[in-house]
PDB file of N, CA and C in Angstrom:
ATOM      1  N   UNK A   1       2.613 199.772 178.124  1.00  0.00           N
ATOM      2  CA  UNK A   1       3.170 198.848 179.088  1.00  0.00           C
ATOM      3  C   UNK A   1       3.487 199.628 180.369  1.00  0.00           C
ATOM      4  N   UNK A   2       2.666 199.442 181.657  1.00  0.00           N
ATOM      5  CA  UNK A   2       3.163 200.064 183.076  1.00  0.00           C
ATOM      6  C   UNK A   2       4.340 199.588 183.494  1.00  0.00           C
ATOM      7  N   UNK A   3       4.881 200.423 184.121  1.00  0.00           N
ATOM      8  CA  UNK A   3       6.372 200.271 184.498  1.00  0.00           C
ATOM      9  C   UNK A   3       6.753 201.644 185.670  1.00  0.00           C
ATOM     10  N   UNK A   4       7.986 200.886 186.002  1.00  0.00           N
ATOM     11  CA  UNK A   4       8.252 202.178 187.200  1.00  0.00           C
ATOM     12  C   UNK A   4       9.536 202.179 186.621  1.00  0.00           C
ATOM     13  N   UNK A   5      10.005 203.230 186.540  1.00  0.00           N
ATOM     14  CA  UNK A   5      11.858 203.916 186.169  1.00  0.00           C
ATOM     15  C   UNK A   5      12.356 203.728 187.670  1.00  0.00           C
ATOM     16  N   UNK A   6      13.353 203.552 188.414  1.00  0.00           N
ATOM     17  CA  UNK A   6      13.785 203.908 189.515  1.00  0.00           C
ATOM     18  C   UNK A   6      15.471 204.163 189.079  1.00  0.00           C
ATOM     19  N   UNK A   7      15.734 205.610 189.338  1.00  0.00           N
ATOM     20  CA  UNK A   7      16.812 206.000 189.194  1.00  0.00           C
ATOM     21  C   UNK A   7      17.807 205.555 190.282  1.00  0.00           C
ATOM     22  N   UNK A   8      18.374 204.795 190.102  1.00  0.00           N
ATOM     23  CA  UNK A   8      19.613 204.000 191.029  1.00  0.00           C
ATOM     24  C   UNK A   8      20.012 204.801 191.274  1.00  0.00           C
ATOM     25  N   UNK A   9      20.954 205.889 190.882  1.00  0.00           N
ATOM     26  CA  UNK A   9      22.019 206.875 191.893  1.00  0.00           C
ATOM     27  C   UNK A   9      21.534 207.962 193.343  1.00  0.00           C
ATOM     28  N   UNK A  10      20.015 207.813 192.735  1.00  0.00           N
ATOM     29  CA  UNK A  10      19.267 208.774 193.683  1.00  0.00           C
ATOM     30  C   UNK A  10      18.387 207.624 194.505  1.00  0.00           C
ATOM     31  N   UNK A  11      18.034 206.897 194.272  1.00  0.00           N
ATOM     32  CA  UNK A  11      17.452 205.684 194.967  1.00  0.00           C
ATOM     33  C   UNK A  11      18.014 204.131 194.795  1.00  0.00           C
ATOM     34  N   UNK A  12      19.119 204.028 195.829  1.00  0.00           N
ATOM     35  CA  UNK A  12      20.212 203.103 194.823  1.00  0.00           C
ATOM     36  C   UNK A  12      19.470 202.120 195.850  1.00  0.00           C
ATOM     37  N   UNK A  13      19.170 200.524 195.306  1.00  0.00           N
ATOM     38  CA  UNK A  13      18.855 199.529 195.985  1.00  0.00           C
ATOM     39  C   UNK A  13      19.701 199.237 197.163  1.00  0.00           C
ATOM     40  N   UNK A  14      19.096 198.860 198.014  1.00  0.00           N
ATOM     41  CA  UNK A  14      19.483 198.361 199.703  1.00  0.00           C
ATOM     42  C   UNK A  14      20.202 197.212 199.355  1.00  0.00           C
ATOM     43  N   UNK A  15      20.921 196.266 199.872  1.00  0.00           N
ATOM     44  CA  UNK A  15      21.297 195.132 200.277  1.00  0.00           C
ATOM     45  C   UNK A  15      19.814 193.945 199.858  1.00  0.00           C
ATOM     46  N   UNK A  16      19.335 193.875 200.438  1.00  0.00           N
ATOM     47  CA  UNK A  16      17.943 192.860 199.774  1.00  0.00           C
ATOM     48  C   UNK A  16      17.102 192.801 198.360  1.00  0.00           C
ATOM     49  N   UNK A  17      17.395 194.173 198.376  1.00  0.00           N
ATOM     50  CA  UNK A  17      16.591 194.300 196.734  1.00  0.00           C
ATOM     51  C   UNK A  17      17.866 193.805 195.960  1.00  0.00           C
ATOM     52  N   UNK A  18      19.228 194.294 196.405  1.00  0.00           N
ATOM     53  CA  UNK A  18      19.914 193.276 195.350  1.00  0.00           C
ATOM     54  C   UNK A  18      20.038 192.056 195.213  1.00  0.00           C
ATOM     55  N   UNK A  19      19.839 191.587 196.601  1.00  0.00           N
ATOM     56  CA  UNK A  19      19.898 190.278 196.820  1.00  0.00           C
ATOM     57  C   UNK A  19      18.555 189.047 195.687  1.00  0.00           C
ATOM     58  N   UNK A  20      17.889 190.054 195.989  1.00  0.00           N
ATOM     59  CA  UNK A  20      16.343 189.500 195.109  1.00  0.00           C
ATOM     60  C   UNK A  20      16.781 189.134 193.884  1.00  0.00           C
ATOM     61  N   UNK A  21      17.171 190.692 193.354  1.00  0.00           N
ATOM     62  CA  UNK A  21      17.313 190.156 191.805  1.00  0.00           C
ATOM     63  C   UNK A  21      18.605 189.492 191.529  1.00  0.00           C
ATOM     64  N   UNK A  22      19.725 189.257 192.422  1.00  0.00           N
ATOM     65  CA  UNK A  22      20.522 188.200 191.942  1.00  0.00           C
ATOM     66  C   UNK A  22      19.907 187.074 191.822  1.00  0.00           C
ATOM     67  N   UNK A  23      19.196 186.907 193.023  1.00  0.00           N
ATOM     68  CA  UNK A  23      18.488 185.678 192.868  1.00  0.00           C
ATOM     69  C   UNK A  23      17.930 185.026 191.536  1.00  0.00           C
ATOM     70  N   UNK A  24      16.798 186.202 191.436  1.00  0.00           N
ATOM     71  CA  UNK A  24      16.413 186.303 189.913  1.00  0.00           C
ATOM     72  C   UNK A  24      16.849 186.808 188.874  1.00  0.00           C
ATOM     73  N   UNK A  25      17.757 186.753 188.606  1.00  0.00           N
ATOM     74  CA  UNK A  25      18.705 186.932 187.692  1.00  0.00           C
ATOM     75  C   UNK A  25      19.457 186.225 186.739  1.00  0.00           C
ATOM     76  N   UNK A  26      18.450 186.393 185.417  1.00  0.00           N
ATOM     77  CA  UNK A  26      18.685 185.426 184.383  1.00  0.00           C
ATOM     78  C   UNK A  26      20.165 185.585 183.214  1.00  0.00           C
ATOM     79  N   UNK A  27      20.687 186.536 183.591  1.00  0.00           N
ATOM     80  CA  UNK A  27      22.184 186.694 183.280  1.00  0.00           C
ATOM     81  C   UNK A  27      22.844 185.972 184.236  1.00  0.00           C
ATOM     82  N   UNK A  28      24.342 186.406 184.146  1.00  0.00           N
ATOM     83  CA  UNK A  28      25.388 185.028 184.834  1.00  0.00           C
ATOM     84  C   UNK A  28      25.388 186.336 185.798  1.00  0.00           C
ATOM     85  N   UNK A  29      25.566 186.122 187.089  1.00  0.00           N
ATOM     86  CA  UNK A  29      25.630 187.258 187.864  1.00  0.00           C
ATOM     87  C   UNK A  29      26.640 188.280 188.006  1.00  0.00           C
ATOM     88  N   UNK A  30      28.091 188.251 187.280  1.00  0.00           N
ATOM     89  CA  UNK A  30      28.711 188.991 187.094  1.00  0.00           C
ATOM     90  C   UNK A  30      28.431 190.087 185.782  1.00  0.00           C
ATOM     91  N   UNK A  31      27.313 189.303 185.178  1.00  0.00           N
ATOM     92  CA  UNK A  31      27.236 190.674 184.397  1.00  0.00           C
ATOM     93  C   UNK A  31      26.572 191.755 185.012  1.00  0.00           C
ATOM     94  N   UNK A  32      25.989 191.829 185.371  1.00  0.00           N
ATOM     95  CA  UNK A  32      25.622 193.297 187.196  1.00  0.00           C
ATOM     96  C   UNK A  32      26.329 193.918 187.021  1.00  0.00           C
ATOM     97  N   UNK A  33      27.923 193.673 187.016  1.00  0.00           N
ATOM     98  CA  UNK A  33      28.538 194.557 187.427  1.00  0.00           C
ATOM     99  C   UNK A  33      29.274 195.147 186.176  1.00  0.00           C
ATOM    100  N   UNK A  34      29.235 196.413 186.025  1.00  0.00           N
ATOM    101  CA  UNK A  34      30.024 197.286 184.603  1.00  0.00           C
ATOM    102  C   UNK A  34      31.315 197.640 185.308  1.00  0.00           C
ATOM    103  N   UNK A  35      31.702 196.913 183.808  1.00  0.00           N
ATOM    104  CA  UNK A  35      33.241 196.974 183.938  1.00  0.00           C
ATOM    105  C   UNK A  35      33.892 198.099 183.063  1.00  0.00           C
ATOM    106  N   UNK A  36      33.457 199.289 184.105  1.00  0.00           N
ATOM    107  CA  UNK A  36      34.152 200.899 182.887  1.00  0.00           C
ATOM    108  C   UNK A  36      35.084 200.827 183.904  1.00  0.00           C
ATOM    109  N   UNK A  37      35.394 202.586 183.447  1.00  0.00           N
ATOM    110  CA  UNK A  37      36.873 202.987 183.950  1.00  0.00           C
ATOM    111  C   UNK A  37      36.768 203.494 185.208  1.00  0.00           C
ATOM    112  N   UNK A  38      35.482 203.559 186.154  1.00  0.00           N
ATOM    113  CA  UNK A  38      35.505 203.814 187.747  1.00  0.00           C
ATOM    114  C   UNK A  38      36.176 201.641 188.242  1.00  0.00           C
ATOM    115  N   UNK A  39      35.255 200.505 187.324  1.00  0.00           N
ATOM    116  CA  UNK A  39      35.666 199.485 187.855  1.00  0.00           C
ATOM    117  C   UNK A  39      37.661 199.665 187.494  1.00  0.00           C
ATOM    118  N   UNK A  40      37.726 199.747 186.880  1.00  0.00           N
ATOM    119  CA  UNK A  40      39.971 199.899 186.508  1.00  0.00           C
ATOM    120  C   UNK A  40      40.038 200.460 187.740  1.00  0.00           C
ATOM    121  N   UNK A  41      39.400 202.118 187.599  1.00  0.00           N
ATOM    122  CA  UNK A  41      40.236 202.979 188.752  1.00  0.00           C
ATOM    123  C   UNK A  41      40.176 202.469 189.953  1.00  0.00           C
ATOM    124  N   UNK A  42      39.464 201.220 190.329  1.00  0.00           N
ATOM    125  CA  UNK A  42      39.227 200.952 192.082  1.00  0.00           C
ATOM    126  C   UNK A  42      39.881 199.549 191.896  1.00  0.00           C
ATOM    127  N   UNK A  43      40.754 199.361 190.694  1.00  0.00           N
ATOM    128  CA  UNK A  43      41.861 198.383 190.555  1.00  0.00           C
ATOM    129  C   UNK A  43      41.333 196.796 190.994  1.00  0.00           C
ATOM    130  N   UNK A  44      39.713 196.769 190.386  1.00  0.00           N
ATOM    131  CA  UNK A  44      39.072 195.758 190.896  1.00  0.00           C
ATOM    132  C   UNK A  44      39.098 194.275 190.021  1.00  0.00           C
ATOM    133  N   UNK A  45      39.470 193.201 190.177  1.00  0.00           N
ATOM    134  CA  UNK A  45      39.547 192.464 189.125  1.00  0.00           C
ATOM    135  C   UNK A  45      38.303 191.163 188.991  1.00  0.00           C
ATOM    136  N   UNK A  46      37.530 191.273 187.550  1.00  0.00           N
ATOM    137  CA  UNK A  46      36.466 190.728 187.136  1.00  0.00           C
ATOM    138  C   UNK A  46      36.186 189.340 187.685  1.00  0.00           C
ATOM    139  N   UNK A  47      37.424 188.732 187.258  1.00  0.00           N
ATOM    140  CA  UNK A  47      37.346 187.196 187.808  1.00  0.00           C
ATOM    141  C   UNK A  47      36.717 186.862 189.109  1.00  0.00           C
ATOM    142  N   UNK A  48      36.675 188.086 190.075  1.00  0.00           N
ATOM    143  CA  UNK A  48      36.393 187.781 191.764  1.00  0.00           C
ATOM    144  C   UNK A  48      34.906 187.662 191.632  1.00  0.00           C
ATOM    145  N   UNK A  49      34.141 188.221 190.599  1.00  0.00           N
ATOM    146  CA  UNK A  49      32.528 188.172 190.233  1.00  0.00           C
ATOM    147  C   UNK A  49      31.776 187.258 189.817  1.00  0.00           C
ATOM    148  N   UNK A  50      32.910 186.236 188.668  1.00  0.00           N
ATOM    149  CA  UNK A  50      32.220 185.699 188.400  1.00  0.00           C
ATOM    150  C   UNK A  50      31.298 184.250 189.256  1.00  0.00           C
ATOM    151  N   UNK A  51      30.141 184.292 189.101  1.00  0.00           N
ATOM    152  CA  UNK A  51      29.483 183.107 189.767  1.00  0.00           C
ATOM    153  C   UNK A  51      29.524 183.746 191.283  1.00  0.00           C
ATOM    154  N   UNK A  52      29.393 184.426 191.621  1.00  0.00           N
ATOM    155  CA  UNK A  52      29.692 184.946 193.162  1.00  0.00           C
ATOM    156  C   UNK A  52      28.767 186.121 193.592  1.00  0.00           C
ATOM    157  N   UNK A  53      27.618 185.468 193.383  1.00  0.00           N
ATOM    158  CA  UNK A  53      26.559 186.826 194.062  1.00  0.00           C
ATOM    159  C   UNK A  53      26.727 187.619 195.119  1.00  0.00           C
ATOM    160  N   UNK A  54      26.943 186.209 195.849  1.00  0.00           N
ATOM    161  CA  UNK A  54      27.462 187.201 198.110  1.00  0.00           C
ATOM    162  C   UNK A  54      28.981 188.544 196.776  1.00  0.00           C
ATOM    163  N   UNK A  55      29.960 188.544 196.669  1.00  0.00           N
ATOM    164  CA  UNK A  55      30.252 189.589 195.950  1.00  0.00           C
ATOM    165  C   UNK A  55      30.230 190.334 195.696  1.00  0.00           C
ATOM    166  N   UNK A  56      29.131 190.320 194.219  1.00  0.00           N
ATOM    167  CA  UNK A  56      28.606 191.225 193.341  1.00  0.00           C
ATOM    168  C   UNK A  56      27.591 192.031 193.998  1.00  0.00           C
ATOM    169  N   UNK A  57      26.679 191.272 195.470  1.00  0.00           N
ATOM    170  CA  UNK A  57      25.817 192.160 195.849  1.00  0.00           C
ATOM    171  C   UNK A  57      26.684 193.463 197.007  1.00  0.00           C
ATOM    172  N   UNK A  58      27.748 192.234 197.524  1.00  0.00           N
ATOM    173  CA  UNK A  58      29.157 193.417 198.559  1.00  0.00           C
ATOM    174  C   UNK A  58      28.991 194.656 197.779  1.00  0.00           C
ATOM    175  N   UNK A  59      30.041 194.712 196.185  1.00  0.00           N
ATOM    176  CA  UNK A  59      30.846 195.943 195.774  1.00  0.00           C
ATOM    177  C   UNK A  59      29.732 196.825 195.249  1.00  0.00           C
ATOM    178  N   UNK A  60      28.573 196.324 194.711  1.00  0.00           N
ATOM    179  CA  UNK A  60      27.054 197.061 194.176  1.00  0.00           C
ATOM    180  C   UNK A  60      26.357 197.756 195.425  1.00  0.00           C
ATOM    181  N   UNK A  61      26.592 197.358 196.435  1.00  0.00           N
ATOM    182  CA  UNK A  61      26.018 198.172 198.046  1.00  0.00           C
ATOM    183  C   UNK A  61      27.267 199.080 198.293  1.00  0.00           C
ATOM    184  N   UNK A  62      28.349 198.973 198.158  1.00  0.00           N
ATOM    185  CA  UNK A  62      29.608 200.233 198.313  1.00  0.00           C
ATOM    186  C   UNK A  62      29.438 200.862 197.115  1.00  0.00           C
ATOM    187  N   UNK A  63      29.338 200.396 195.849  1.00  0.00           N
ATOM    188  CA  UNK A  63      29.666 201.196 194.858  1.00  0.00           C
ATOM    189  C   UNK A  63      28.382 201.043 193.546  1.00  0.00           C
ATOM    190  N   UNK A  64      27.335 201.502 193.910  1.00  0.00           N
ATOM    191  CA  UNK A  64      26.184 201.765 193.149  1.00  0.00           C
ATOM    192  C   UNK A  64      26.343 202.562 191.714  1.00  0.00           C
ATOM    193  N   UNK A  65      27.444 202.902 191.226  1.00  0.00           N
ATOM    194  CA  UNK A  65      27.325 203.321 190.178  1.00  0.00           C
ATOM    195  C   UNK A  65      28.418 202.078 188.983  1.00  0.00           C
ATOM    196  N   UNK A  66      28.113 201.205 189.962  1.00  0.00           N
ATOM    197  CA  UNK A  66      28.451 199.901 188.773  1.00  0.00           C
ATOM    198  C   UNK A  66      28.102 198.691 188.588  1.00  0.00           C
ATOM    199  N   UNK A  67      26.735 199.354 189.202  1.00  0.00           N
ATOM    200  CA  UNK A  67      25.276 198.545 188.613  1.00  0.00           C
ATOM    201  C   UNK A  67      25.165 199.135 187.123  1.00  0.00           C
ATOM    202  N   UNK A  68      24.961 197.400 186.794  1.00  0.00           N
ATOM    203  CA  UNK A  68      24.692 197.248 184.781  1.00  0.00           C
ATOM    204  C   UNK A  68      23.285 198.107 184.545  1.00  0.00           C
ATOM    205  N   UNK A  69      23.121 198.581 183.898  1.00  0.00           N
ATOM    206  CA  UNK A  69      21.900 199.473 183.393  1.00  0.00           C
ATOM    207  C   UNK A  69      21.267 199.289 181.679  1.00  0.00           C
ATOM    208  N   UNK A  70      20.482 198.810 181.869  1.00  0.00           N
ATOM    209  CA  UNK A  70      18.712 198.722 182.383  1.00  0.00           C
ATOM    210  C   UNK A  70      19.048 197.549 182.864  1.00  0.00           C
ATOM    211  N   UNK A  71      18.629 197.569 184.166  1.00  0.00           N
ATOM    212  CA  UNK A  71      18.238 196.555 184.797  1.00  0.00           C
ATOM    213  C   UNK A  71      16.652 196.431 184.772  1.00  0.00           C
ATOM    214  N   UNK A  72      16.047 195.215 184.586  1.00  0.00           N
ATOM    215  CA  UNK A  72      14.763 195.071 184.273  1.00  0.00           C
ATOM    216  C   UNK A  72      13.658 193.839 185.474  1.00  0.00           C
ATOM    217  N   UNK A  73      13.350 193.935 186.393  1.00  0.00           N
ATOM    218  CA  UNK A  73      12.869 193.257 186.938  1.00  0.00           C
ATOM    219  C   UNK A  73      11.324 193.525 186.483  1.00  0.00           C
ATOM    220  N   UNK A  74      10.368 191.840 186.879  1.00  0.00           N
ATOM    221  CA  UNK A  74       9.340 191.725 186.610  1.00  0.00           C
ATOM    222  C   UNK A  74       9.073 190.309 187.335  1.00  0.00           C
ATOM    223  N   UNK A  75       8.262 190.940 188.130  1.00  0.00           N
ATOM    224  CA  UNK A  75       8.114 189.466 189.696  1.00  0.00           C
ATOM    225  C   UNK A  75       9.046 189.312 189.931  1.00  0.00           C
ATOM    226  N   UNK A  76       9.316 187.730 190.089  1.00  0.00           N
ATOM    227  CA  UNK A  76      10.686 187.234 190.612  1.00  0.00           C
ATOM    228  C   UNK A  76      12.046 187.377 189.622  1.00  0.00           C
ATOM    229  N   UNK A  77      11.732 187.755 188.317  1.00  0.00           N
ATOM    230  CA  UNK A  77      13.129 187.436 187.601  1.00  0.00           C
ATOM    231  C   UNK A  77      13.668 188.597 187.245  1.00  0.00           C
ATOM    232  N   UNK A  78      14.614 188.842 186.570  1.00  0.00           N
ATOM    233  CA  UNK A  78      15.411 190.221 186.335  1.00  0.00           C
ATOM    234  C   UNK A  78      16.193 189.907 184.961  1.00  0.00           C
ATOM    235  N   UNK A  79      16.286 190.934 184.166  1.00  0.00           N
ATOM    236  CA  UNK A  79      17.357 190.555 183.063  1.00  0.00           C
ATOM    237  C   UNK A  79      18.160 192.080 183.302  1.00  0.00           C
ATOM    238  N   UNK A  80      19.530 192.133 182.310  1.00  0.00           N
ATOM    239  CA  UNK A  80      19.754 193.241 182.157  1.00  0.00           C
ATOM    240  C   UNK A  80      19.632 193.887 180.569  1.00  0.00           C
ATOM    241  N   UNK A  81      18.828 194.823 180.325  1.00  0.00           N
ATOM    242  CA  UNK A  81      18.143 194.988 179.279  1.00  0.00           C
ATOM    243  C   UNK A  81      19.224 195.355 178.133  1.00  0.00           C
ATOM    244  N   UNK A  82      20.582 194.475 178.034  1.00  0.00           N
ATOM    245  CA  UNK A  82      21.092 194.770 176.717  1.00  0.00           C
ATOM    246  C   UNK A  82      21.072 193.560 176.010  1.00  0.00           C
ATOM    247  N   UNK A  83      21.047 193.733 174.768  1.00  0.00           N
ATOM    248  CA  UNK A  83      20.671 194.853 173.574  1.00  0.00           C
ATOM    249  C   UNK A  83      19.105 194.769 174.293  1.00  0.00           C
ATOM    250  N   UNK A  84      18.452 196.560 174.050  1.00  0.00           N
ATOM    251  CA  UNK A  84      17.462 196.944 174.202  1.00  0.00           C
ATOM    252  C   UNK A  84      15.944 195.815 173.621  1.00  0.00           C
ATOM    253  N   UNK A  85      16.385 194.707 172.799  1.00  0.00           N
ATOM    254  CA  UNK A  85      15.377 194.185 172.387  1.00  0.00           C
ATOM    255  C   UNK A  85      14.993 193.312 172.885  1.00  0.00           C
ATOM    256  N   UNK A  86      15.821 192.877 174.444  1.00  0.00           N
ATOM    257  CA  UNK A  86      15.741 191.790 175.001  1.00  0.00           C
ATOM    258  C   UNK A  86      14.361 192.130 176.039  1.00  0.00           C
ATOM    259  N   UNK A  87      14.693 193.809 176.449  1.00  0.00           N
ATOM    260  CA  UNK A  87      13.187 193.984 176.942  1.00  0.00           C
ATOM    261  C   UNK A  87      11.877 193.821 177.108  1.00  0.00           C
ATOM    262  N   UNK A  88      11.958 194.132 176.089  1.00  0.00           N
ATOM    263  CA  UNK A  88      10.033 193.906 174.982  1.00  0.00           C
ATOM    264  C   UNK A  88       9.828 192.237 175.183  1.00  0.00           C
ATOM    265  N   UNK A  89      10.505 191.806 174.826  1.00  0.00           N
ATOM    266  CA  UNK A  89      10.480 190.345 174.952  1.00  0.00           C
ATOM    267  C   UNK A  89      10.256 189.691 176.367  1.00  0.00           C
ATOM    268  N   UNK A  90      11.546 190.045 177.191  1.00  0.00           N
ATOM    269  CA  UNK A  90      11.385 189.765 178.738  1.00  0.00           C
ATOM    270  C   UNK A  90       9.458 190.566 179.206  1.00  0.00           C
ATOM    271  N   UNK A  91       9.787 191.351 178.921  1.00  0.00           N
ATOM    272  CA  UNK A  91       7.653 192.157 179.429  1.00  0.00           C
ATOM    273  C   UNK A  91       6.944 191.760 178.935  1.00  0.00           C
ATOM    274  N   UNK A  92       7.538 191.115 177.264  1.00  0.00           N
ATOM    275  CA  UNK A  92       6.095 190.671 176.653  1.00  0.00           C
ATOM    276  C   UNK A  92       5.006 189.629 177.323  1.00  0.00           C
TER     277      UNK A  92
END
């Protein structure tokens, strides 16, 4: 299966490419965003995400390391590849 890896921290998406895959984005759009312990430490609260792309694409352009991972785009749509088996399926 061809595919491209693009390492987000070293090539973190622009403003439009996020915009795309919110668009296409077959999760609820707050799941994008990981909620570890950099989201606590910047005392950010979840509720402001949910359903709120303009948002989720704001704090993901300041703060690229809380983009959900695997993110999986293919044409227009996007999933985020957890559990890993949702992948194979989404490419199949």
């Amino acid at each position: 299966m061809d595919h491209d890896v693009i390492l987000y921290m070293k090539e973190p998406p622009d403003r439009a490419t996020l915009e795309k895959i919110v668009k296409g984005l077959e999760d609820p759009v707050e799941d994008l965003v990981r909620k570890d312990s950099r989201f606590k430490k910047l005392e950010l609260n979840a509720g402001d995400y949910v359903g709120n792309p303009e948002a989720v694409v704001d704090l993901l352009v300041e703060q690229k390391a809380l983009i959900q991972r695997p993110l999986v785009v293919k044409g227009r749509k996007a999933i985020i590849g957890r559990p890993k088996a949702r992948i194979a399926d989404f490419l199949g």
